[in-house]
Protein backbone atom coordinates (compact mmCIF):
# COMPACT_ATOMS: atom_id res chain seq x y z
CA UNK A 1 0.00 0.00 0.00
CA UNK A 2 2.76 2.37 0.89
CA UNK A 3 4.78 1.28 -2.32
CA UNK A 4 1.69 2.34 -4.23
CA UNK A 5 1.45 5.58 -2.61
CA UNK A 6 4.94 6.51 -2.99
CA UNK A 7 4.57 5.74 -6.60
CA UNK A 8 1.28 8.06 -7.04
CA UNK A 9 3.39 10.77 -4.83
CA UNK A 10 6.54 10.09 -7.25
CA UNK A 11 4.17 10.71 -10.71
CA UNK A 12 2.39 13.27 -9.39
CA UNK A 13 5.49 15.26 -8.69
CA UNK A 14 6.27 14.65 -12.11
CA UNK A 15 3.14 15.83 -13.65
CA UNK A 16 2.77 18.68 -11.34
CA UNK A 17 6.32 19.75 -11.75
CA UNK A 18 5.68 19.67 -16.03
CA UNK A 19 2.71 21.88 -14.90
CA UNK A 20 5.45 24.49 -13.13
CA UNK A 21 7.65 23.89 -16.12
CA UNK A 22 4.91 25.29 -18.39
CA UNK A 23 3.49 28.03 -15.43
CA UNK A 24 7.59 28.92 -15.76
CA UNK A 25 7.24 29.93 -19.32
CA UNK A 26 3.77 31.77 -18.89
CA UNK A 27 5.36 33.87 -16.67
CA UNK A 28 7.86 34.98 -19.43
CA UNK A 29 5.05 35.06 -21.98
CA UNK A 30 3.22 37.84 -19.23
CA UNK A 31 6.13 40.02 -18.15
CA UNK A 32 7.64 39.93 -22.07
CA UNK A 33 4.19 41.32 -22.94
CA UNK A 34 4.34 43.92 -20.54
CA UNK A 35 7.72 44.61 -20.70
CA UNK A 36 7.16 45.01 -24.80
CA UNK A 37 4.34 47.11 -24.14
CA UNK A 38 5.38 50.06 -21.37
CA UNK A 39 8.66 50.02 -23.54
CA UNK A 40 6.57 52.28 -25.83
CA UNK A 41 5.15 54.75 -23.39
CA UNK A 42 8.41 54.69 -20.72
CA UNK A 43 8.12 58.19 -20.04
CA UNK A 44 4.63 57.81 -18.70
CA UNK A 45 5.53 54.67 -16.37
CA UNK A 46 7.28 54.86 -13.26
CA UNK A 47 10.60 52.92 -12.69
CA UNK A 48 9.20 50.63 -10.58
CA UNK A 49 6.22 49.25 -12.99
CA UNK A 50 9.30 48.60 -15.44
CA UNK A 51 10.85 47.00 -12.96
CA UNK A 52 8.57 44.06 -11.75
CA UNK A 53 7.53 42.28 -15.20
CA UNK A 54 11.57 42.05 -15.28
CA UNK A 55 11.27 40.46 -12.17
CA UNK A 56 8.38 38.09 -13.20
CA UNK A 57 10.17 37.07 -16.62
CA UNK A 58 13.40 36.13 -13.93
CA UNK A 59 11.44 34.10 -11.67
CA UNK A 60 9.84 32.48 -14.76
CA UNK A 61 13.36 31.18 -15.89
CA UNK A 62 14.33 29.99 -13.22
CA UNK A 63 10.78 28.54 -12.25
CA UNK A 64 11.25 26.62 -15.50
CA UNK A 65 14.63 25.59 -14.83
CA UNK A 66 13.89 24.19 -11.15
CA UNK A 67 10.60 22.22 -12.27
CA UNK A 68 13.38 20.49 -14.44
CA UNK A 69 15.57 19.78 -11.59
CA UNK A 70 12.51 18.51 -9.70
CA UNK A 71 11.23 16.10 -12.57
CA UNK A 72 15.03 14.54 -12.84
CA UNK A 73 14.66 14.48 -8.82
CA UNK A 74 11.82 12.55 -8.80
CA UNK A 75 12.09 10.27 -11.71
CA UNK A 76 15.51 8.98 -10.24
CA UNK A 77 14.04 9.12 -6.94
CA UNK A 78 17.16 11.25 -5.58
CA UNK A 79 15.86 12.17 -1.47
CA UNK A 80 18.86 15.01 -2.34
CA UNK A 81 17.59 16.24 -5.46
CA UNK A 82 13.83 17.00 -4.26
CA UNK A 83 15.23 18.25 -0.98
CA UNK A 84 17.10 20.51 -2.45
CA UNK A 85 14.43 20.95 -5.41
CA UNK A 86 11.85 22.00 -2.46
CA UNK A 87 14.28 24.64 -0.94
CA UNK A 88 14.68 26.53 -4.21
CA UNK A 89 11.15 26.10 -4.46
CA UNK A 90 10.37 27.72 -1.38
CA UNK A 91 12.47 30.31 -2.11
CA UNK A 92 11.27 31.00 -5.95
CA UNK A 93 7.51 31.13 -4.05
CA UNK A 94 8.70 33.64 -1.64
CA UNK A 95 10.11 36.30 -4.37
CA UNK A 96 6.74 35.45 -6.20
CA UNK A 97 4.52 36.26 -3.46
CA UNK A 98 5.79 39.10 -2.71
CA UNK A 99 6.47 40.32 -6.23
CA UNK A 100 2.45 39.83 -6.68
CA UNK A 101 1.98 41.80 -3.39
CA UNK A 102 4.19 44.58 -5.48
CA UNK A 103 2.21 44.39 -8.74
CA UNK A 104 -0.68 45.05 -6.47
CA UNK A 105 0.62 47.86 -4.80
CA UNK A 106 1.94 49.69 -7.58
CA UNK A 107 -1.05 48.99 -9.50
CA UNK A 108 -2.92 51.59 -6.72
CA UNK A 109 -0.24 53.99 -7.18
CA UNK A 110 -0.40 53.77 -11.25
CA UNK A 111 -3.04 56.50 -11.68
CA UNK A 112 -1.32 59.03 -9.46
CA UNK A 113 1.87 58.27 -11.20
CA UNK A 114 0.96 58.61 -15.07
CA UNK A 115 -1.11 61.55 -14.16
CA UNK A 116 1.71 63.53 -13.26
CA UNK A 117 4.30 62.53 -15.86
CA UNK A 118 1.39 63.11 -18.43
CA UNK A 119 1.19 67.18 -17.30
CA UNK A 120 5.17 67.21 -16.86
CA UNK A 121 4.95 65.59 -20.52
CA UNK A 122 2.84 68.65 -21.79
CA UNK A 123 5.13 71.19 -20.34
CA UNK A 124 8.16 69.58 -22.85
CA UNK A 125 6.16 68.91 -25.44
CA UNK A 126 8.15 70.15 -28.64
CA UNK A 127 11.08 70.77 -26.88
CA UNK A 128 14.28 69.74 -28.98
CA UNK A 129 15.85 68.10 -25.39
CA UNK A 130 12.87 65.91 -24.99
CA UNK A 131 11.80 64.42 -28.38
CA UNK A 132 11.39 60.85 -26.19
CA UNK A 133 8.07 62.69 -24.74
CA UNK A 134 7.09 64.43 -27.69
CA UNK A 135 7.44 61.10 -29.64
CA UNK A 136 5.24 59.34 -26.97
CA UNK A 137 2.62 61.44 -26.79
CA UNK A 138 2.26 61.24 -30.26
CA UNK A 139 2.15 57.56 -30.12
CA UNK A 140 -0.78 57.97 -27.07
CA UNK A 141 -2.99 60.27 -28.70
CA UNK A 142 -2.68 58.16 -32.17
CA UNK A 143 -3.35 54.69 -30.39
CA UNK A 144 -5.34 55.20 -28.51
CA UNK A 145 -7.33 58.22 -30.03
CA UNK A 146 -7.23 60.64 -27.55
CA UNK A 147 -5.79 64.50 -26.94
CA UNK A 148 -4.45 65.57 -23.61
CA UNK A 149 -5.01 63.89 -20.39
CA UNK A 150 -8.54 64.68 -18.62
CA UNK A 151 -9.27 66.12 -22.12
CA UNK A 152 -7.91 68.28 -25.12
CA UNK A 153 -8.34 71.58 -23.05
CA UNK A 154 -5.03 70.61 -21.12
CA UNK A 155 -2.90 71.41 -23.69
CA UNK A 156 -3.66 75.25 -23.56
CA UNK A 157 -4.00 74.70 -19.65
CA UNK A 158 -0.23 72.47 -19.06
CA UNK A 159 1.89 73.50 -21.95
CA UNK A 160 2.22 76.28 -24.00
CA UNK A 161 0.54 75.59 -26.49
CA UNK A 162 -2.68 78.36 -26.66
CA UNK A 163 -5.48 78.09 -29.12
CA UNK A 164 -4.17 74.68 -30.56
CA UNK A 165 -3.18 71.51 -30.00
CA UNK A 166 -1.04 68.62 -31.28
CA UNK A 167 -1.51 66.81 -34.47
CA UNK A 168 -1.54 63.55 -33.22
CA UNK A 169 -4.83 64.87 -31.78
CA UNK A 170 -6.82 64.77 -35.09
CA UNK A 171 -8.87 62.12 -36.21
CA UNK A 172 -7.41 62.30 -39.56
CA UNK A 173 -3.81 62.82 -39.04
CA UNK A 174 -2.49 65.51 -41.44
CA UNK A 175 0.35 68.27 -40.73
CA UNK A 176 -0.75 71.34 -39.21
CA UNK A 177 -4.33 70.24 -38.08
CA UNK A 178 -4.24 70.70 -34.37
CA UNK A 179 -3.38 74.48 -34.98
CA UNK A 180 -6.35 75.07 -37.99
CA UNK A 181 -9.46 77.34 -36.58
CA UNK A 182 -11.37 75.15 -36.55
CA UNK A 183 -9.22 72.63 -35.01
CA UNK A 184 -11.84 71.58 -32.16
CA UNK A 185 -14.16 69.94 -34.92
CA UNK A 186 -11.26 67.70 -36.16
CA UNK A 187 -9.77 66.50 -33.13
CA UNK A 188 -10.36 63.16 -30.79
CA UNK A 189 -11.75 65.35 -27.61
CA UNK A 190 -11.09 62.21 -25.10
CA UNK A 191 -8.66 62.73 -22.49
CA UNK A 192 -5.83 59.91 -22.79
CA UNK A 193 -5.17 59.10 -18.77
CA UNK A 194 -8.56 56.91 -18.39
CA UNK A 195 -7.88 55.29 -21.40
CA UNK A 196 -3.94 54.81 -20.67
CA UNK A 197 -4.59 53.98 -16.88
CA UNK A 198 -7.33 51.32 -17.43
CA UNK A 199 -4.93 49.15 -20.14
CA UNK A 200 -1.77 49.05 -17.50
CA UNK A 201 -3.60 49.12 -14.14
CA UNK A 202 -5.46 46.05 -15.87
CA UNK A 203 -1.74 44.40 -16.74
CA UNK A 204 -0.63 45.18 -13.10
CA UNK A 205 -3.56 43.30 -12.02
CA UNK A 206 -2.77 40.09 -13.89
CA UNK A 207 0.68 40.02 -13.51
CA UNK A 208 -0.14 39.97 -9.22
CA UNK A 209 -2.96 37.55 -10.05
CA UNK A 210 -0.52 35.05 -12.17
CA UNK A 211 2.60 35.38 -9.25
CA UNK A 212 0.17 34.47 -6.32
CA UNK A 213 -1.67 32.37 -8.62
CA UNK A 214 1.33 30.41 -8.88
CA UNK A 215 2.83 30.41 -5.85
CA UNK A 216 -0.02 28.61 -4.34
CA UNK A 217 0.18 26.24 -6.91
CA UNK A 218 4.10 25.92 -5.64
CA UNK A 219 3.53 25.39 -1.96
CA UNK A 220 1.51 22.36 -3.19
CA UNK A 221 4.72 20.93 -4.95
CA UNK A 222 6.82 21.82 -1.66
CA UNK A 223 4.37 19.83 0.11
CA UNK A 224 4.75 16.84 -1.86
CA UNK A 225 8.01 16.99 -2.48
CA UNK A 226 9.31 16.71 0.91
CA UNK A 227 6.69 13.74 1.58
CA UNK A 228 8.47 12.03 -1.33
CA UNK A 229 11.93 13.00 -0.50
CA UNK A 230 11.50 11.70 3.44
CA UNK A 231 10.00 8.27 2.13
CA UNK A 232 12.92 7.78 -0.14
CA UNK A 233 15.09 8.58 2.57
CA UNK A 234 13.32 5.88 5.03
CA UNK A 235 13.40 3.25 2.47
CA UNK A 236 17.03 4.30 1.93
CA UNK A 237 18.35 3.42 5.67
CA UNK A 238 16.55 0.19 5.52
CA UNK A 239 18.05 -1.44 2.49
C-alpha cells in the first residue's frame, strides 16, 4: 500500500512539476508582454512598474529551470535532489509572493503616477531636449485616439501651447491640423489618462494575479516533495 502511494506521490510530482515547467514559461510570456508594451510609453511609467515584469520574466526562468531539476529528482528518486528541489522552491515562491503583493501595490499607485508625468509631458512637449516625450505622446494620442489627459483643453492649460493643440490629436492625421481654426471639430476630444490607466492598471492586475496564482500552486509541490523525499530517505536506511 505504501509502495503504491509513494509511486502516485513520485508521478504526481512529475506531472505537477511539467505543470510548473509550463506556469515557468507563462510567466515569461506575461512580463515579455508587458515589458514590450510600457517600452513604448516609458516616459509615462514609473521605474518601478518597469521594474517588476523584469522580475516576473526572472522568476519564470528559473521557475522553469527548477521544475526540471525537480522532474530529474523525482524520476531517479534522488531524497537530495527534491530536498534541495523543495528549498529553491520555497524560495522561488517567496520572491513570487511578494512580487504579486508589489504588482498590487503599484497597481494603486499607477493612476497618481501617469497623471503627473502626463502634465510634466505637456510642459516639454516640442522641446528639442525631450523628443522621447514628444514622440510618446504622439504615439498615445494616435493609439489610442485621444488629446491631452482629462481632455484636449489641457494642452492650452499644461503646456504652451494656446489656441491649438497637437496633431496627433486629429482624427485624420495631417500636418498642421491641431493648430487650424477650426481645429476643435477635427480633433479626438477624449482625455488619454482613463484610457492609458485602465490598459496598464489592468496588466498590473494580472501580472499579481498570475505570481500568487502560482505560488499557491508551488507550496503544493513543496508539500509533496518533501513527503516524497523523506520516504525515499526511510526506504534508503533500511536497504
Amino acid at each position: 500500500m505504501e509502495g503504491c502511494c509513494e509511486s502516485m506521490v513520485k508521478y504526481f510530482m512529475f506531472i505537477i512539476n511539467f505543470l510548473f515547467a509550463l506556469a515557468g514559461l507563462l510567466l515569461i510570456g506575461v512580463g515579455a508582454y508587458i515589458q514590450i508594451n510600457a517600452k513604448t510609453y516609458l516616459d509615462f511609467l514609473a521605474d518601478n512598474y518597469l521594474n517588476t515584469p523584469i522580475f516576473i520574466i526572472i522568476a519564470g526562468v528559473i521557475i522553469f529551470i527548477v521544475a526540471f531539476f525537480g522532474c530529474c529528482g523525482a524520476w531517479q528518486e534522488s531524497a537530495c535532489m527534491i530536498y534541495t528541489y523543495a528549498a529553491l522552491l520555497s524560495i522561488i515562491l517567496i520572491g513570487e509572493v511578494a512580487a504579486g503583493i508589489a504588482a498590487f501595490v503599484l497597481k494603486g499607485q499607477l493612476k497618481e503616477v501617469i497623471e503627473v508625468k502626463m502634465k510634466e509631458g505637456m510642459q516639454h512637449y516640442g522641446s528639442p531636449a525631450y523628443e522621447g516625450v514628444t514622440q510618446t505622446w504622439d504615439v498615445i494620442q494616435s493609439d489610442f485616439k485621444c488629446c491631452g489627459s482629462a481632455g484636449y483643453t489641457d494642452w492650452g492649460q499644461f503646456s504652451n501651447m494656446t489656441g491649438k493643440v497637437p496633431d496627433s490629436c486629429c482624427k485624420t492625421f495631417t500636418k498642421g491640423c491641431g493648430a487650424e481654426p477650426d481645429y476643435e471639430l477635427k480633433i479626438n476630444k477624449e482625455g488619454c489618462l482613463t484610457l492609458f490607466e485602465g490598459l496598464f492598471v489592468g496588466n498590473m492586475g494580472i501580472v499579481g494575479g498570475v505570481a500568487i496564482g502560482v505560488g499557491l500552486i508551488q507550496l503544493t509541490g513543496v508539500f509533496f516533495s518533501c513527503f516524497l523525499a523523506n520516504r525515499i530517505r526511510k526506504e534508503g536506511q533500511y536497504v
